[in-house]
C-alpha atoms as a PDB file:
ATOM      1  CA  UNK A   1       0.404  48.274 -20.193  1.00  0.00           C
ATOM      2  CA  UNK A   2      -1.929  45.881 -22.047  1.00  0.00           C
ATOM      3  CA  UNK A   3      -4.974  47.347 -20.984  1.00  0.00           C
ATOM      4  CA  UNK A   4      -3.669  50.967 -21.931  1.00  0.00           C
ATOM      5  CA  UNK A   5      -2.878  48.899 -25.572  1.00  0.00           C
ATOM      6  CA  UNK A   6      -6.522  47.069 -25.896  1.00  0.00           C
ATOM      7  CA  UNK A   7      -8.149  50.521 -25.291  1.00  0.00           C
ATOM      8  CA  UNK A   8      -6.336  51.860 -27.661  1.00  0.00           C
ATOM      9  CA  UNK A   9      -7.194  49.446 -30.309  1.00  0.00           C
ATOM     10  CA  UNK A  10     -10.529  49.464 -29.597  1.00  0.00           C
ATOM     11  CA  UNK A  11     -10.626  53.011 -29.788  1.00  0.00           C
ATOM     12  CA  UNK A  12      -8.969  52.938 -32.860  1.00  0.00           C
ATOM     13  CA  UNK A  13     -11.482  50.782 -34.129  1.00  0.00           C
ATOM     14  CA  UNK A  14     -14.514  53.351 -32.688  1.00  0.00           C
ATOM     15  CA  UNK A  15     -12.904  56.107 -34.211  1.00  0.00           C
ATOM     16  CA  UNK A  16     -12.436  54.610 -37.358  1.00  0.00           C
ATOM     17  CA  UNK A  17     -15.879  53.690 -37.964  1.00  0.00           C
ATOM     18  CA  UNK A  18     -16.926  57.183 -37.124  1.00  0.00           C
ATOM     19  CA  UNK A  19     -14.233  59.323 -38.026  1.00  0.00           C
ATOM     20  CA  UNK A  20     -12.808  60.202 -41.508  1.00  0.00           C
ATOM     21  CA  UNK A  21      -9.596  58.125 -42.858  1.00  0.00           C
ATOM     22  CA  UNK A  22      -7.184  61.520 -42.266  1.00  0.00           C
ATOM     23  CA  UNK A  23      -8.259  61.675 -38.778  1.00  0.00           C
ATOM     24  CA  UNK A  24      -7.916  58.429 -38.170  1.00  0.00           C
ATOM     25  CA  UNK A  25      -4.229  58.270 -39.896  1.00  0.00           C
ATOM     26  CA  UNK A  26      -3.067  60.829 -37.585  1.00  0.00           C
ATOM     27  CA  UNK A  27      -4.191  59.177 -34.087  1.00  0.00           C
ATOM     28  CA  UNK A  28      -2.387  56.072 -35.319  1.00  0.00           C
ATOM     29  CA  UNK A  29       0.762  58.120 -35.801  1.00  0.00           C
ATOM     30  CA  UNK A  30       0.262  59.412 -32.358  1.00  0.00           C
ATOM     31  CA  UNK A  31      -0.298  56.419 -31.194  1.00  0.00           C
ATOM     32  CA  UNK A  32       2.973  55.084 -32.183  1.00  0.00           C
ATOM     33  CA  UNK A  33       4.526  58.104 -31.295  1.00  0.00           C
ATOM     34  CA  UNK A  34       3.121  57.185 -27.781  1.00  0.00           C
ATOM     35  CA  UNK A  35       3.969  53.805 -27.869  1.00  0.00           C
ATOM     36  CA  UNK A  36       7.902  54.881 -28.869  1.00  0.00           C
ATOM     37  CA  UNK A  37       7.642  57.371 -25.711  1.00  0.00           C
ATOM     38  CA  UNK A  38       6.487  54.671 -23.679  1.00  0.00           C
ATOM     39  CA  UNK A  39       9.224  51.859 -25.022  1.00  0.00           C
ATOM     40  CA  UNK A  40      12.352  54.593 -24.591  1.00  0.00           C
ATOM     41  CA  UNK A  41      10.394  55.266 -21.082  1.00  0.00           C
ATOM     42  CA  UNK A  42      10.485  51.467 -20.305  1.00  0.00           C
ATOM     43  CA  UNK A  43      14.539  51.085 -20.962  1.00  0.00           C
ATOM     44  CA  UNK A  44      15.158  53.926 -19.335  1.00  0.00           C
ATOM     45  CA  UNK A  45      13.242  52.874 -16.457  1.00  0.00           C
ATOM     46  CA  UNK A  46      14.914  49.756 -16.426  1.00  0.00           C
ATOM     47  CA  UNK A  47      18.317  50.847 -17.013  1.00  0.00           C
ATOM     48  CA  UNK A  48      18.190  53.404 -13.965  1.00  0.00           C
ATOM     49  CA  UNK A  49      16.635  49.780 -11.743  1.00  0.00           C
ATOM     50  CA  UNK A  50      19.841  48.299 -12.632  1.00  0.00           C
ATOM     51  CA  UNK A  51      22.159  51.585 -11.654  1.00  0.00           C
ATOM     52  CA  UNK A  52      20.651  51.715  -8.734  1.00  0.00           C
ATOM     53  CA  UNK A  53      21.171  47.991  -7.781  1.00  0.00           C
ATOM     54  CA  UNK A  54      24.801  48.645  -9.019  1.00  0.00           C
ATOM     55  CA  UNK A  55      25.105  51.467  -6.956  1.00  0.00           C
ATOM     56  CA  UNK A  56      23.576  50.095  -4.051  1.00  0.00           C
ATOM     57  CA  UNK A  57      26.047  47.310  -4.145  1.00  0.00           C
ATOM     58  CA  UNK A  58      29.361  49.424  -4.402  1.00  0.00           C
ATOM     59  CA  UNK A  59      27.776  51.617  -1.303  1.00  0.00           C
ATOM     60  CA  UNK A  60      27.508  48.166   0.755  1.00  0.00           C
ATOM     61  CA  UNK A  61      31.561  47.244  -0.730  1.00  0.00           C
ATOM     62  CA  UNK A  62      32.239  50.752   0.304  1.00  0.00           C
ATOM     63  CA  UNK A  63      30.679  50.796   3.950  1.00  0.00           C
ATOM     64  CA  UNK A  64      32.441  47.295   4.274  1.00  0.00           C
ATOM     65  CA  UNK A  65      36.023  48.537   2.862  1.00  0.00           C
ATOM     66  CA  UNK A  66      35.464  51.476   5.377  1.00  0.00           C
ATOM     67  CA  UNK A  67      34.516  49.221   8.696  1.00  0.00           C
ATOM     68  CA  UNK A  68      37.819  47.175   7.490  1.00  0.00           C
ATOM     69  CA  UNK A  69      40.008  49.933   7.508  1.00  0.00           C
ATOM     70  CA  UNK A  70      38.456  51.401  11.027  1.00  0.00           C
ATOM     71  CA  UNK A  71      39.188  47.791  12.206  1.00  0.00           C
ATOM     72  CA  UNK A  72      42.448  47.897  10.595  1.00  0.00           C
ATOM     73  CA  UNK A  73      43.566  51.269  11.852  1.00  0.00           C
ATOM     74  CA  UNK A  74      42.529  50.449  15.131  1.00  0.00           C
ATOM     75  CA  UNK A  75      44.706  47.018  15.207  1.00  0.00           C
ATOM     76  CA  UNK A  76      47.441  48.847  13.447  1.00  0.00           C
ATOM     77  CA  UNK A  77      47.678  51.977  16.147  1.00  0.00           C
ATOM     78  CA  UNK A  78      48.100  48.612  18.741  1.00  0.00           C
ATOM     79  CA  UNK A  79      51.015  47.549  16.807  1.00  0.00           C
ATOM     80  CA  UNK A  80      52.616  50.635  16.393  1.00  0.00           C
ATOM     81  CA  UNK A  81      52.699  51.232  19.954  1.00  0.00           C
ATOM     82  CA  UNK A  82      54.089  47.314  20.354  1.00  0.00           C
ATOM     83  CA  UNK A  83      55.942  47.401  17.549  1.00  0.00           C
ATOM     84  CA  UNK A  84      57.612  51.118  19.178  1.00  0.00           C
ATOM     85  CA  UNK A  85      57.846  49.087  22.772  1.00  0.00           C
ATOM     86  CA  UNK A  86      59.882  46.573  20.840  1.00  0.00           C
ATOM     87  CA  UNK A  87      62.004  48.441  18.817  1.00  0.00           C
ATOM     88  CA  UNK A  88      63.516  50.479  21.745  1.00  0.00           C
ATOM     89  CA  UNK A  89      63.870  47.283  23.828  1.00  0.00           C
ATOM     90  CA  UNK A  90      65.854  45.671  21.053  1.00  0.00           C
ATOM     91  CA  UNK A  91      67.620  49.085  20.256  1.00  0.00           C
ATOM     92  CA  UNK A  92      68.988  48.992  23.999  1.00  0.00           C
ATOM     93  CA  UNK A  93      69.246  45.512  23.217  1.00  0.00           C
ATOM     94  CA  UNK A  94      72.095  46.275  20.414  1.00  0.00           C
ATOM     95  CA  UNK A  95      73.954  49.124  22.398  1.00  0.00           C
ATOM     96  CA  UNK A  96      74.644  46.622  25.477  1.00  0.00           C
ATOM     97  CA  UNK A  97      75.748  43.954  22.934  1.00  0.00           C
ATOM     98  CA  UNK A  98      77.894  46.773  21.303  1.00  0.00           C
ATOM     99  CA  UNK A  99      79.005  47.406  24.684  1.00  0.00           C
ATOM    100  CA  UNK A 100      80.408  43.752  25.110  1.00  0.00           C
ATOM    101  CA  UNK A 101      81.681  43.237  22.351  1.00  0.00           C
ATOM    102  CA  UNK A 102      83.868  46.744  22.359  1.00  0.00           C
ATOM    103  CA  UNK A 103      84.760  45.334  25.988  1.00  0.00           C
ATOM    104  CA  UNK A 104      85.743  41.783  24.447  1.00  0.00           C
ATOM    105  CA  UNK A 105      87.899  44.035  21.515  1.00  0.00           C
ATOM    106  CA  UNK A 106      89.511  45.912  23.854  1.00  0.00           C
ATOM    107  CA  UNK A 107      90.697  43.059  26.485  1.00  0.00           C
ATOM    108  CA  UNK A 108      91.493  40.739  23.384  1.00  0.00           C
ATOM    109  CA  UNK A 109      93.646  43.696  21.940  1.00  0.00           C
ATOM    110  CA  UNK A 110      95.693  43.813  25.510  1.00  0.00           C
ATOM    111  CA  UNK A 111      96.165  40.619  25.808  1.00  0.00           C
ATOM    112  CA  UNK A 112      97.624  40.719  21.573  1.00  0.00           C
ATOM    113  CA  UNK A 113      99.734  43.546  22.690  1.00  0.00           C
ATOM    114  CA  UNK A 114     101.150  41.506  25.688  1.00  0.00           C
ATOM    115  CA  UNK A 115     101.797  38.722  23.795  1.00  0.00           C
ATOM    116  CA  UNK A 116     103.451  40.756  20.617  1.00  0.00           C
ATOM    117  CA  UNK A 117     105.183  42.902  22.448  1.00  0.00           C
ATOM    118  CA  UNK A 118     106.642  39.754  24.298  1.00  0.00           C
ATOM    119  CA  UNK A 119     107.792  38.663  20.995  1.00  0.00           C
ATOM    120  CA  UNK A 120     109.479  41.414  19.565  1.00  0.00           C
ATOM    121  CA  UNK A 121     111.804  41.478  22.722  1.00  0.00           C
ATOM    122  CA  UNK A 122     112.575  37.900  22.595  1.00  0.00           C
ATOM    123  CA  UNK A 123     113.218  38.147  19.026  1.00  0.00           C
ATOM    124  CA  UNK A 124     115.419  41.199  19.161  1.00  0.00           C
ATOM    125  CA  UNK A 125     117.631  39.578  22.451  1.00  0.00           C
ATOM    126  CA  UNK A 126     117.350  36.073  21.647  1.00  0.00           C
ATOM    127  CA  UNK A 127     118.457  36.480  18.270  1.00  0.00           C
ATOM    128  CA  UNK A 128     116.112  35.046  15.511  1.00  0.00           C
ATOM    129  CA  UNK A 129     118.050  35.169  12.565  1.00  0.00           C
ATOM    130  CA  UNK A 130     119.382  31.841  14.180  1.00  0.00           C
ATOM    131  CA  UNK A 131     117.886  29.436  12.016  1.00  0.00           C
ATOM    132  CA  UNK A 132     118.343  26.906  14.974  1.00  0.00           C
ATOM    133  CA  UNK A 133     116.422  29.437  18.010  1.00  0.00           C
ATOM    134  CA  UNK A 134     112.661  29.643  16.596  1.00  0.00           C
ATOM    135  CA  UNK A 135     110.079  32.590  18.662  1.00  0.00           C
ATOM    136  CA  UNK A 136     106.560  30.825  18.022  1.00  0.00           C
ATOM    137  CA  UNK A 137     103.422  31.973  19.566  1.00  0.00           C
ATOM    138  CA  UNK A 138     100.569  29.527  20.053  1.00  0.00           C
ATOM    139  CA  UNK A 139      97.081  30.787  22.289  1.00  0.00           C
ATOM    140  CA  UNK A 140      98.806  33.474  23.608  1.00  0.00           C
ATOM    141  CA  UNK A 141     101.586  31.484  24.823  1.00  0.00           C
ATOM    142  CA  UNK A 142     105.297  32.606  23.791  1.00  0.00           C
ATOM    143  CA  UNK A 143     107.558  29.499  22.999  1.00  0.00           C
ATOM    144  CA  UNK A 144     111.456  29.669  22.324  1.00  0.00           C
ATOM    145  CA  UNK A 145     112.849  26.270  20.674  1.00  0.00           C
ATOM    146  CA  UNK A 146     116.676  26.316  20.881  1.00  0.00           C
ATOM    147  CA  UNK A 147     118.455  23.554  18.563  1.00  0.00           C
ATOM    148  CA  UNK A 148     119.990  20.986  20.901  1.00  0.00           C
ATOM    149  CA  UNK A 149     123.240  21.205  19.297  1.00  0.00           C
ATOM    150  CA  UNK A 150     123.194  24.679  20.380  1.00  0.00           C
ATOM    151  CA  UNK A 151     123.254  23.671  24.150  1.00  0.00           C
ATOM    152  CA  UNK A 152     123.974  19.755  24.662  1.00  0.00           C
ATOM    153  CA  UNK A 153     127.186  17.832  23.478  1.00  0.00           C
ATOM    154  CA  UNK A 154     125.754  14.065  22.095  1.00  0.00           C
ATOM    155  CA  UNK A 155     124.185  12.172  24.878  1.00  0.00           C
ATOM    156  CA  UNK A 156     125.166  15.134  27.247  1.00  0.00           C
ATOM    157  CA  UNK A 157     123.278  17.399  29.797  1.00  0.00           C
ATOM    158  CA  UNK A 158     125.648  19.315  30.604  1.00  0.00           C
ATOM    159  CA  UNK A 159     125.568  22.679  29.065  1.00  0.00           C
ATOM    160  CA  UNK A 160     128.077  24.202  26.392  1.00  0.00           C
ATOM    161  CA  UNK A 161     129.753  27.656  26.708  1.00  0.00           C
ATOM    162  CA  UNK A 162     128.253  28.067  23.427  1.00  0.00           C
ATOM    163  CA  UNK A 163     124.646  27.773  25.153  1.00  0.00           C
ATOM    164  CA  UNK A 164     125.216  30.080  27.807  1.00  0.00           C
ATOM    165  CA  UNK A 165     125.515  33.003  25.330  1.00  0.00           C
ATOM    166  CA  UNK A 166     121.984  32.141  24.255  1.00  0.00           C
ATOM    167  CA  UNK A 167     120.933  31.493  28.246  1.00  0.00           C
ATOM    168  CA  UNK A 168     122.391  34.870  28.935  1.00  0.00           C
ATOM    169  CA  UNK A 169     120.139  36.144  26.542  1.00  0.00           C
ATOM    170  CA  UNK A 170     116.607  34.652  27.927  1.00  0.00           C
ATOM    171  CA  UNK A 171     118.065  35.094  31.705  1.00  0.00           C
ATOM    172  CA  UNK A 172     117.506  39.119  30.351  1.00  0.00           C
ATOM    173  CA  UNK A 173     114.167  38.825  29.003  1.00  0.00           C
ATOM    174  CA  UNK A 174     112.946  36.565  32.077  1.00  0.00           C
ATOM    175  CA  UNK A 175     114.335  39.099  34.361  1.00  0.00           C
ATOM    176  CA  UNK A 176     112.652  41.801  32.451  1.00  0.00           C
ATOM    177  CA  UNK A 177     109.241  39.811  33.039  1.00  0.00           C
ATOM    178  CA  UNK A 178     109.154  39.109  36.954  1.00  0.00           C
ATOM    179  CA  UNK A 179     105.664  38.564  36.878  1.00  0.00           C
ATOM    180  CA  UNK A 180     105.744  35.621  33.979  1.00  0.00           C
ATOM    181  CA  UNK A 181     106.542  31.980  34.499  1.00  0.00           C
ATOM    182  CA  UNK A 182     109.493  30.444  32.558  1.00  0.00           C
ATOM    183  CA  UNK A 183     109.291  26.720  31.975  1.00  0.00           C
ATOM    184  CA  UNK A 184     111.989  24.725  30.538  1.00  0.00           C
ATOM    185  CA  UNK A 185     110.813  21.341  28.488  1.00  0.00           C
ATOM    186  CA  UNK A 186     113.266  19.328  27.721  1.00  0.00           C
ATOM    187  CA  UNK A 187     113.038  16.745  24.501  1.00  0.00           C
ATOM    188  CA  UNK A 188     114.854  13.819  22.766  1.00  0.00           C
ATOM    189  CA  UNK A 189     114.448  11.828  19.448  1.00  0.00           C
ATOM    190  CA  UNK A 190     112.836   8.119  19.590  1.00  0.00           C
ATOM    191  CA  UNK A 191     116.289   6.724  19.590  1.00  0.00           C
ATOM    192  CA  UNK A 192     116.689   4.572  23.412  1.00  0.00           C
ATOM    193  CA  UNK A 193     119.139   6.160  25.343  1.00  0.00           C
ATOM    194  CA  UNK A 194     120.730   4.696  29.151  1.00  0.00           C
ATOM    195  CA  UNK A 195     123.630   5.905  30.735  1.00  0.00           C
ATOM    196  CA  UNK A 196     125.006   5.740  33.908  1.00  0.00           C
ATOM    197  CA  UNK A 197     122.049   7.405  36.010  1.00  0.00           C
ATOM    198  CA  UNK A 198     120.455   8.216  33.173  1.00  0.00           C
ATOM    199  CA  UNK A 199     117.862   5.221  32.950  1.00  0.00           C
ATOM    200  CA  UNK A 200     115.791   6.288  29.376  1.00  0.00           C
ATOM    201  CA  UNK A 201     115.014   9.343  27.656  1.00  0.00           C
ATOM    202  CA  UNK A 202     112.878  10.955  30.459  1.00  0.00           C
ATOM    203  CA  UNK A 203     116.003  10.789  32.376  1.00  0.00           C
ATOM    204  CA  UNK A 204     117.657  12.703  29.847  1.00  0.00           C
ATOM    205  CA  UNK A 205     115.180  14.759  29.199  1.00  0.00           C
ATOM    206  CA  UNK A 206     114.441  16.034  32.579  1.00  0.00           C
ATOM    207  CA  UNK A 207     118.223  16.342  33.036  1.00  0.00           C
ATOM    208  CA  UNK A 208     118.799  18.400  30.092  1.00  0.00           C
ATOM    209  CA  UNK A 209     115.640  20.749  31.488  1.00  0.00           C
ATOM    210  CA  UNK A 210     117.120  21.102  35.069  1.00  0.00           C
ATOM    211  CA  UNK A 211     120.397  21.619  33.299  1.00  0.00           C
ATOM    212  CA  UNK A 212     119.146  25.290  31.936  1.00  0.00           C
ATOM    213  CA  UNK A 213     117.665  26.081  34.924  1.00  0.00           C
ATOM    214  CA  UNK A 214     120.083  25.903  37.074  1.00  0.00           C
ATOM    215  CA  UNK A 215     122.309  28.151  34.549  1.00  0.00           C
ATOM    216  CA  UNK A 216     119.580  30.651  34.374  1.00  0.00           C
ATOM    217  CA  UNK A 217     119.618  30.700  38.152  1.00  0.00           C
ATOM    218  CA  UNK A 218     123.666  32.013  37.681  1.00  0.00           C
ATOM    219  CA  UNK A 219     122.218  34.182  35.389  1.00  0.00           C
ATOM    220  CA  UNK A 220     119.851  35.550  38.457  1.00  0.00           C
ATOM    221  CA  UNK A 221     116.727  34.330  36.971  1.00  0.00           C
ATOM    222  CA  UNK A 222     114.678  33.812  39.741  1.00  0.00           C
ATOM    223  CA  UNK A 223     113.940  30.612  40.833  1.00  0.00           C
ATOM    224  CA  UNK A 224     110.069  31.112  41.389  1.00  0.00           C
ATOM    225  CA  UNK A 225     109.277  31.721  38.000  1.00  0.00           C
ATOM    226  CA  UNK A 226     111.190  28.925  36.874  1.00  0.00           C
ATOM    227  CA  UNK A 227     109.799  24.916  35.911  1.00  0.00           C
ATOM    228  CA  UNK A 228     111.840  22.291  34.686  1.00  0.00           C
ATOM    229  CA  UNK A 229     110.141  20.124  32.684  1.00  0.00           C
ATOM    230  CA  UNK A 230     111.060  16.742  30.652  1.00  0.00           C
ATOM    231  CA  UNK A 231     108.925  15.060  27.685  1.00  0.00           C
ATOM    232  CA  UNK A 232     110.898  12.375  26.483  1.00  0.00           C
ATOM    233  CA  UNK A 233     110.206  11.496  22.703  1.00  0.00           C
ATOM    234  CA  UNK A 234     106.798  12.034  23.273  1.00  0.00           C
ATOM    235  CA  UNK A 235     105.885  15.713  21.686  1.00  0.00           C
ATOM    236  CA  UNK A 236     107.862  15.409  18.179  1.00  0.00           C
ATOM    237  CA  UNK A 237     107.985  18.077  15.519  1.00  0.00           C
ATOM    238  CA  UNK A 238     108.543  15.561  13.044  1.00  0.00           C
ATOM    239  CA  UNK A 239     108.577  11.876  12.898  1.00  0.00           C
ATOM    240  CA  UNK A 240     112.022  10.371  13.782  1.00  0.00           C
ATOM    241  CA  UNK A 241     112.884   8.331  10.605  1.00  0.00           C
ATOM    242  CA  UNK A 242     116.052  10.371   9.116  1.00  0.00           C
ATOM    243  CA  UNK A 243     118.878  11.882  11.042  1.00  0.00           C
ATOM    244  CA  UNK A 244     118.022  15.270  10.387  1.00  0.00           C
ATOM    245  CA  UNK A 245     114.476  14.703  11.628  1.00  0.00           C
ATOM    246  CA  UNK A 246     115.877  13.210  14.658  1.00  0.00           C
ATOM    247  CA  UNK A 247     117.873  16.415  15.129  1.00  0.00           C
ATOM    248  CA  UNK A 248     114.862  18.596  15.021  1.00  0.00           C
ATOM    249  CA  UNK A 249     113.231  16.462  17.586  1.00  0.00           C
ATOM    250  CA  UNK A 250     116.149  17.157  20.261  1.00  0.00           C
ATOM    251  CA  UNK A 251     115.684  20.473  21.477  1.00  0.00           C
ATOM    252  CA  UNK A 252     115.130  22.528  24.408  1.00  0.00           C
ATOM    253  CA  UNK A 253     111.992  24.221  24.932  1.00  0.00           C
ATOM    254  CA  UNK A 254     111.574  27.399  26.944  1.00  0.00           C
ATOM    255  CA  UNK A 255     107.856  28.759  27.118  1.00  0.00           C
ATOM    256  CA  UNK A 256     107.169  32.177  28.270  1.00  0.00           C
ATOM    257  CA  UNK A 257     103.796  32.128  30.294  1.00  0.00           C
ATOM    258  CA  UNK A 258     102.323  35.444  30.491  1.00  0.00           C
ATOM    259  CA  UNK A 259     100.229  36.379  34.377  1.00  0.00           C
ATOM    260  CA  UNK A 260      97.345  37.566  31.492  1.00  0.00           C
ATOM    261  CA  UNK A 261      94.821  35.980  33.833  1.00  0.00           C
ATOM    262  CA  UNK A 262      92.793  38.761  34.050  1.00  0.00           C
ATOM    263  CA  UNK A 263      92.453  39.373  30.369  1.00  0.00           C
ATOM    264  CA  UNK A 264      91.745  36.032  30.031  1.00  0.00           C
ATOM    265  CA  UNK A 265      88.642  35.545  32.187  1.00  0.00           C
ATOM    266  CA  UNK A 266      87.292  38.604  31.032  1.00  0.00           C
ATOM    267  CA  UNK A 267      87.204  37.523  27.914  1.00  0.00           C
ATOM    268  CA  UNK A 268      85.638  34.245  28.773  1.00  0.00           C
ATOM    269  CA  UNK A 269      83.038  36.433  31.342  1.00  0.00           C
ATOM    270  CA  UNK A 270      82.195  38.184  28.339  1.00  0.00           C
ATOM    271  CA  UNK A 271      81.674  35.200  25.821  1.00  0.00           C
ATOM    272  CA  UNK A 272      79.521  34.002  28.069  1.00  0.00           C
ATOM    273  CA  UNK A 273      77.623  37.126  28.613  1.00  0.00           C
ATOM    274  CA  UNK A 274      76.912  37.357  24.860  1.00  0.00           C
ATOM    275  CA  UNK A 275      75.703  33.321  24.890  1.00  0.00           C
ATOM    276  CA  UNK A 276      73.036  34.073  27.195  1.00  0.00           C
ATOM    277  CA  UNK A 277      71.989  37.539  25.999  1.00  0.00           C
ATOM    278  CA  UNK A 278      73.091  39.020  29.342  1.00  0.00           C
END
């Protein structure tokens, strides 16, 4: 570029010495106009260097973005076959879970439907408008609480004719369950009690208990599925410090046990099963 310059010059100054000053004017003007061609020549030039190293540079991004996504699609049609594996192993997964648990329902909903339909007959023979008979239910386990003023005279264990109405009553539930267990607990208040050959309330207790099972007996209850039971003072519903707490504490117990067994340990086989993910 300089050299093209300093001959230009120097022609300049050759031509001017031997050429007129019009001539001369117009090879400086196209000089100039040269030298313009030749500056808007060198930007160009240089702006298309640049493109090109721009371009060059988003073709090497490019074949970089591409080799990422052939290394991503690769990985990806991997997972998607895993990820497929997995999803129908925890699908199956869910359905035996679903299983269980419909199993669990179903042997929890028999053994409610034992149980309530245990109570509805009690309550309909037994009688529970009679504030002093209560029907509870507690873990499946029917229990029938009968006032002891309702079978015992004071300090007595032998049974009223009033009682034996009620008896008569549970003697034709019990008899209408031959495969349940009927035990009879009997209870007293804290209050000390001796009597003859009663020695303390367990004597009393037990006494009362054996008391209603042998009238059950006359009622044909039969004698397997009966248990006498005494608990002293021990189990109270309420602390003994008035007279009509005391009152609620002597009572007669009788608890219906259910032969459920079956529901019961499938329920537990099945709780188990869903611990461990069997």
């Amino acid at each position: 570029m300089k050299k093209i310059l300093l001959l230009g010059i120097s022609a300049a100054v050759l031509l001017s010495s031997c050429v007129s000053k019009k001539q001369f004017t117009d090879l400086e003007e196209k000089y100039n106009e040269s030298q313009d061609l030749l500056n808007s020549a060198t930007v160009k030039l240089n702006s298309c260097i640049e493109d090109r190293a721009s371009a060059s540079a988003r073709a090497t991004a490019l074949e970089e973005q591409v080799a990422d996504l052939r290394k991503y699609n690769d990985n990806l049609q991997v997972l998607s076959a895993k990820g497929a594996s997995n999803i129908e192993k925890t699908l199956e997964s869910m359905k035996e879970k679903d299983l269980k648990i419909s199993r669990l329902q179903d042997a929890i909903t028999k053994k409610d439907s034992v149980t309530l339909a245990l109570v509805t007959s009690l309550k309909r023979e037994v009688g529970i408008n009679d504030p002093d008979i209560q029907v509870t239910v507690e873990k499946g386990v029917v229990y029938i609480s009968i006032a002891d003023k309702l079978l015992f005279s004071t300090a007595s264990y032998n049974v009223t004719s009033k009682a034996k109405a009620v008896l008569a009553k549970v003697a034709k539930v019990v008899n209408s369950k031959p495969d349940f267990e009927c035990m009879v607990e009997g209870h007293t208040d804290s209050r000390s009690y001796s009597k003859g050959v009663l020695l303390d309330n367990w004597d009393l207790s037990v006494k009362r208990a054996t008391s209603v099972v042998r009238e059950l007996e006359k009622l044909d209850v039969n004698p397997s599925q009966l248990i006498a039971a005494g608990r002293s003072s021990y189990v109270p519903l309420v602390d003994n410090d008035t007279a009509e707490n005391q009152a609620r504490n002597r009572r007669t117990r009788i608890v219906m046990l259910p032969k459920i067994d079956q529901f019961y340990e499938m329920i537990e086989t099945e709780m188990k099963n869903l611990e461990t993910g069997n």
